[in-house]
N, C-alpha and C. Protein backbone atom coordinates (compact mmCIF):
# COMPACT_ATOMS: atom_id res chain seq x y z
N UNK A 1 114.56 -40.84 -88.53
CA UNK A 1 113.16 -40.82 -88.19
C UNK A 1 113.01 -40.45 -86.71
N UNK A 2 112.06 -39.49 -86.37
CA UNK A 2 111.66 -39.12 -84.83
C UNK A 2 111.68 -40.40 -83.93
N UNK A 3 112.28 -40.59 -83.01
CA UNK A 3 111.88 -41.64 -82.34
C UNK A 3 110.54 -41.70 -81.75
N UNK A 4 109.93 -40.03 -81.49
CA UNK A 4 108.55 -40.54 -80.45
C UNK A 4 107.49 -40.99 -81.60
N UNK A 5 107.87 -40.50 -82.52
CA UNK A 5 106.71 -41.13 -83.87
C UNK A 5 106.73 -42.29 -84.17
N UNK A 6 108.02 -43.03 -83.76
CA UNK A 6 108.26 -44.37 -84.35
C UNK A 6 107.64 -45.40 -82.35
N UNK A 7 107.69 -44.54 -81.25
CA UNK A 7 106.89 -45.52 -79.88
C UNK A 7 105.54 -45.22 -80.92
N UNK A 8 105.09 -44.07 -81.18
CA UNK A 8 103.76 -43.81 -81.16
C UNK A 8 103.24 -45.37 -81.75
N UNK A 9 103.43 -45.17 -83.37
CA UNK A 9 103.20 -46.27 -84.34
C UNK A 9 103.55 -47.51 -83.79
N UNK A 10 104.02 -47.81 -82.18
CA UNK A 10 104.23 -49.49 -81.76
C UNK A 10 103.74 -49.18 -80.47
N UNK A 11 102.61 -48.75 -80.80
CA UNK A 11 101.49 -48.47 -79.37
C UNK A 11 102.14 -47.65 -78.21
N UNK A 12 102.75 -46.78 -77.93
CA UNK A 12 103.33 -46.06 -77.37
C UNK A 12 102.32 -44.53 -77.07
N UNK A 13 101.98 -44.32 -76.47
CA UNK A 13 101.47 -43.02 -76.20
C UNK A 13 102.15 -42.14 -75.13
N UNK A 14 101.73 -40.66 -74.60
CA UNK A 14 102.24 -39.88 -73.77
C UNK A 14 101.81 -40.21 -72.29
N UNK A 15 102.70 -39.95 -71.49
CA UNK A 15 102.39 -40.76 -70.25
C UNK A 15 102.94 -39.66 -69.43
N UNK A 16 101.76 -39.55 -67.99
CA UNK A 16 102.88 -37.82 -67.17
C UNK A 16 102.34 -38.69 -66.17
N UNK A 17 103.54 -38.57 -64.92
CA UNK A 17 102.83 -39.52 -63.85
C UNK A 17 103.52 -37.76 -62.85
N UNK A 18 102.93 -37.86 -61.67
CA UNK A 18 102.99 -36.67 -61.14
C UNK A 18 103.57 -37.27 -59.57
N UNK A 19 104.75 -37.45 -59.08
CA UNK A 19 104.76 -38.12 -58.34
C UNK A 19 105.06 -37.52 -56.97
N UNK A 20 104.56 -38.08 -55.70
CA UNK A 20 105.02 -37.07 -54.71
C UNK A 20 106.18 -37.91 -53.69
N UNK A 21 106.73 -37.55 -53.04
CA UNK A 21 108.02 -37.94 -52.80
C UNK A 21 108.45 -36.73 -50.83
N UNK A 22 108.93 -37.58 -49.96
CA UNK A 22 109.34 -37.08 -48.94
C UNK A 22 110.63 -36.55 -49.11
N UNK A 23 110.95 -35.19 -48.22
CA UNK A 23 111.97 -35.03 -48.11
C UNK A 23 113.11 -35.80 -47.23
N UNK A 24 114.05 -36.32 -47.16
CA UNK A 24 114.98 -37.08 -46.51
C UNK A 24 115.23 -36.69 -45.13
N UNK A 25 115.57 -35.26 -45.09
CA UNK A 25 116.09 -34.38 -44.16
C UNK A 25 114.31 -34.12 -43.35
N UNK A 26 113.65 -33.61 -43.89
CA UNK A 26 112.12 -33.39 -43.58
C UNK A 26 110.73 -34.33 -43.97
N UNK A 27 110.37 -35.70 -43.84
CA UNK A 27 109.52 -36.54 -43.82
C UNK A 27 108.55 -36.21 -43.90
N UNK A 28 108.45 -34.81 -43.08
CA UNK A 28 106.92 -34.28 -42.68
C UNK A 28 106.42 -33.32 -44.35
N UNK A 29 107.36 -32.69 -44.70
CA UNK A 29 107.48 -31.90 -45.94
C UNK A 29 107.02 -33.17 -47.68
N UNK A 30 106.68 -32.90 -48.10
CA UNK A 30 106.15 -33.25 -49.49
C UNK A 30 107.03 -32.34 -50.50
N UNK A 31 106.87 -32.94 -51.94
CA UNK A 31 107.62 -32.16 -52.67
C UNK A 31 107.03 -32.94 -54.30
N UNK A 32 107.07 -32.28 -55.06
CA UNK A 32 106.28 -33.10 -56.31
C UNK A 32 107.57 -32.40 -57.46
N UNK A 33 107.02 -33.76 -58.05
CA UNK A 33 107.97 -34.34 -59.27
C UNK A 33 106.95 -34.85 -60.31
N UNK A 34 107.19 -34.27 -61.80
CA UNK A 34 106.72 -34.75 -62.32
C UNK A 34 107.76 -35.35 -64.13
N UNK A 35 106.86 -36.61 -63.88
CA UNK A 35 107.97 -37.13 -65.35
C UNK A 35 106.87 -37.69 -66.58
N UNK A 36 107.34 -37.70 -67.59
CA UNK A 36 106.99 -37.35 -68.79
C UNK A 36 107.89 -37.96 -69.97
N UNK A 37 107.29 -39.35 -70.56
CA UNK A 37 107.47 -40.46 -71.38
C UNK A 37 106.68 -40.94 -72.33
N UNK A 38 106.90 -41.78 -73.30
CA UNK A 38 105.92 -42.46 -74.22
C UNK A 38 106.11 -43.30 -73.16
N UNK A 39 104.92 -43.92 -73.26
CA UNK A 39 104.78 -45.66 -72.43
C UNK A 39 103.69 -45.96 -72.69
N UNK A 40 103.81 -47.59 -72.49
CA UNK A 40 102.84 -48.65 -72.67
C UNK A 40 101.65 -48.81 -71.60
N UNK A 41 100.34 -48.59 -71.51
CA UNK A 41 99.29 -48.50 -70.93
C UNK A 41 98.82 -50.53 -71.22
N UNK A 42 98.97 -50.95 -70.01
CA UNK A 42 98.42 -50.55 -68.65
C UNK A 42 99.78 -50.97 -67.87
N UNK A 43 100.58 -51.72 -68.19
CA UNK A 43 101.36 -51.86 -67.41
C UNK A 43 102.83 -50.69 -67.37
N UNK A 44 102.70 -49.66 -68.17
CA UNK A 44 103.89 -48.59 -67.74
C UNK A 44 105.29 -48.98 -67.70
N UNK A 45 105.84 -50.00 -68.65
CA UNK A 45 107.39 -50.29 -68.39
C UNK A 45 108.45 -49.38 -68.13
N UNK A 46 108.18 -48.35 -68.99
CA UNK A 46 109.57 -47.13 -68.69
C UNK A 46 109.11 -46.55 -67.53
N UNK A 47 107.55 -45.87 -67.03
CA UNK A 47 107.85 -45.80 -65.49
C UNK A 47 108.24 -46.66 -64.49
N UNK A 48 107.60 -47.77 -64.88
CA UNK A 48 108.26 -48.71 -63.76
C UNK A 48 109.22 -48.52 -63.76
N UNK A 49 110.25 -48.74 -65.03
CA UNK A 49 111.99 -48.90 -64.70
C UNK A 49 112.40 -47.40 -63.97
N UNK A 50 111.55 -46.40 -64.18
CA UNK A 50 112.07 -44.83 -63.53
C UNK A 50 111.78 -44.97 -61.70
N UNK A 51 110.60 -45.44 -61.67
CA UNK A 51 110.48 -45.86 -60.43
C UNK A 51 111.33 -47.06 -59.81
N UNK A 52 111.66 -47.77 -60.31
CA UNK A 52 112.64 -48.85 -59.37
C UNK A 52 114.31 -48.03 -59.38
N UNK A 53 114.47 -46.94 -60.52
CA UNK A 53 115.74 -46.39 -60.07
C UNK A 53 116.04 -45.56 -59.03
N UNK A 54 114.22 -44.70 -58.79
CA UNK A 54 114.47 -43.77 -57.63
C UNK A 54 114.28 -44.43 -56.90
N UNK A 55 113.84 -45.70 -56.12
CA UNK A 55 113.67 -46.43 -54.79
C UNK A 55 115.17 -46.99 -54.61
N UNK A 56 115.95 -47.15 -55.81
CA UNK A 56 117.02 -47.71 -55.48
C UNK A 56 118.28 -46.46 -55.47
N UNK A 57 118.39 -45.60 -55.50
CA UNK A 57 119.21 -44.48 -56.02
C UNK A 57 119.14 -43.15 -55.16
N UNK A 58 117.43 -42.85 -55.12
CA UNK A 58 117.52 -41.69 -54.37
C UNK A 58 116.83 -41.96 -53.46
N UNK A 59 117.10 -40.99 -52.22
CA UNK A 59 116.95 -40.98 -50.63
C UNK A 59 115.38 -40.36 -50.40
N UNK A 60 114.78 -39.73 -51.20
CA UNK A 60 113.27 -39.12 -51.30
C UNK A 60 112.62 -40.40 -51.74
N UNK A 61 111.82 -40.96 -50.01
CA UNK A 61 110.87 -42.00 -50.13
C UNK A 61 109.64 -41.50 -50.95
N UNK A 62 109.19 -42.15 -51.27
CA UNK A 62 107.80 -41.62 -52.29
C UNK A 62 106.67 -41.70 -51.79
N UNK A 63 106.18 -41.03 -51.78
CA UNK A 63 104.87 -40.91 -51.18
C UNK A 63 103.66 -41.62 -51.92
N UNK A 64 103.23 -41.06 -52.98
CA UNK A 64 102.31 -41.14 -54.23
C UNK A 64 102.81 -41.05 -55.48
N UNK A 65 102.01 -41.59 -56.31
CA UNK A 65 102.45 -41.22 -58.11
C UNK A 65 101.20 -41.59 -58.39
N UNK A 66 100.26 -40.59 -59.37
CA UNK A 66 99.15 -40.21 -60.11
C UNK A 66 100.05 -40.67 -61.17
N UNK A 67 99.24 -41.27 -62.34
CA UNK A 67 99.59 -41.39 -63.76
C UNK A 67 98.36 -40.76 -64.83
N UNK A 68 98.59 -40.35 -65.48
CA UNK A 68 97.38 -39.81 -66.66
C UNK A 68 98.06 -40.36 -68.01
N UNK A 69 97.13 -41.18 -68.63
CA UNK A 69 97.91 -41.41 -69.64
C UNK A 69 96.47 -42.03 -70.71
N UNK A 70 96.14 -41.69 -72.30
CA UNK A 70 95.46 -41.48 -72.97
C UNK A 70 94.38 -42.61 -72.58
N UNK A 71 95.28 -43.73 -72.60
CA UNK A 71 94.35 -45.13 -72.50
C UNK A 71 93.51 -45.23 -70.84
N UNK A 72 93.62 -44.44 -69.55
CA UNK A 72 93.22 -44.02 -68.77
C UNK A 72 91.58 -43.45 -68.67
N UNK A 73 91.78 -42.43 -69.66
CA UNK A 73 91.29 -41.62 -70.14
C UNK A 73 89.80 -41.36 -71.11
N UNK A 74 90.01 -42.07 -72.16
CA UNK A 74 89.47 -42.61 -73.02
C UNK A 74 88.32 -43.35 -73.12
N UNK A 75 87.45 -42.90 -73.64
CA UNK A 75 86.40 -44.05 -74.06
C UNK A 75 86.56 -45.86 -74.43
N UNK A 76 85.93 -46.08 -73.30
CA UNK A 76 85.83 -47.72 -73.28
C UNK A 76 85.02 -48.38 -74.71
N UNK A 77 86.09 -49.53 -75.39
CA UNK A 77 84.99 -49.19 -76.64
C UNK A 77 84.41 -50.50 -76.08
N UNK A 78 83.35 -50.43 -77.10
CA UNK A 78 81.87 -51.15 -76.88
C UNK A 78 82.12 -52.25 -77.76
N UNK A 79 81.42 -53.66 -77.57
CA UNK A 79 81.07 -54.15 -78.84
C UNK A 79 79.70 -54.57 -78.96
N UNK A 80 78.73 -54.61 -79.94
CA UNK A 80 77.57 -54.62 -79.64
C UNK A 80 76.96 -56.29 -79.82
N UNK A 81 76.34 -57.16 -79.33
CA UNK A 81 75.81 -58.83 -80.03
C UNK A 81 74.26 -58.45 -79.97
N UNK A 82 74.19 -59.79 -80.84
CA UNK A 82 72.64 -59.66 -81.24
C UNK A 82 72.49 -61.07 -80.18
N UNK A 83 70.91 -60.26 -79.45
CA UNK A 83 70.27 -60.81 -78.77
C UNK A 83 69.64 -60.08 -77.28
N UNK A 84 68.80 -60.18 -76.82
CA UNK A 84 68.03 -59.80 -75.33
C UNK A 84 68.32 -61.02 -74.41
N UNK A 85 68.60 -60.24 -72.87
CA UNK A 85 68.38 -60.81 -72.14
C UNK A 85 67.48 -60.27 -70.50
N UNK A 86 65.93 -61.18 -70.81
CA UNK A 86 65.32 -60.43 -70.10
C UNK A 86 65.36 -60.83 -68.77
N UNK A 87 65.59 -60.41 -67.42
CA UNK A 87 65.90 -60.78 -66.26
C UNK A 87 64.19 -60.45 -65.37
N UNK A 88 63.82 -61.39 -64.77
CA UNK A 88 62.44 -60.86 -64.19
C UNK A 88 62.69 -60.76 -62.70
């Protein structure tokens, strides 16, 4: 069985975080990276764990990371109750 079909079906959706990152040698220079996972919205476990390997592993301090990911995105759902409340 596909594995991304089998995150999907245990709440798993597509997740692209776009991250920007210093050069080691050049600080002043920027450089973008982008990564691309199923993950769990709102808290992001597999980025997190991608992010604690590059703070611990590689020498490109990070600047920023944008995430886009469906639940972001998406219509807030509503629920509707019966009743008014009139404020004067």
């Amino acid at each position: 069985m596909d594995q991304a079909f089998v995150r999907q079906i245990a709440g798993y959706s597509l997740t692209t975080a776009e991250i920007l990152y210093r050069f080691p040698d050049h600080p002043e220079l920027l450089q973008s990276y982008v990564w691309q996972d199923f993950d769990l919205a709102p808290r992001f476990p597999k980025l997190s764990e991608f992010l604690d390997f590059w703070t611990t592993n590689l020498e490109g301090p990070l600047y920023r990371v944008r995430v886009a990911h469906k639940e972001l995105i998406s219509p807030t759902e509503f629920s509707f109750v019966a009743g008014e409340l009139c404020v004067h």
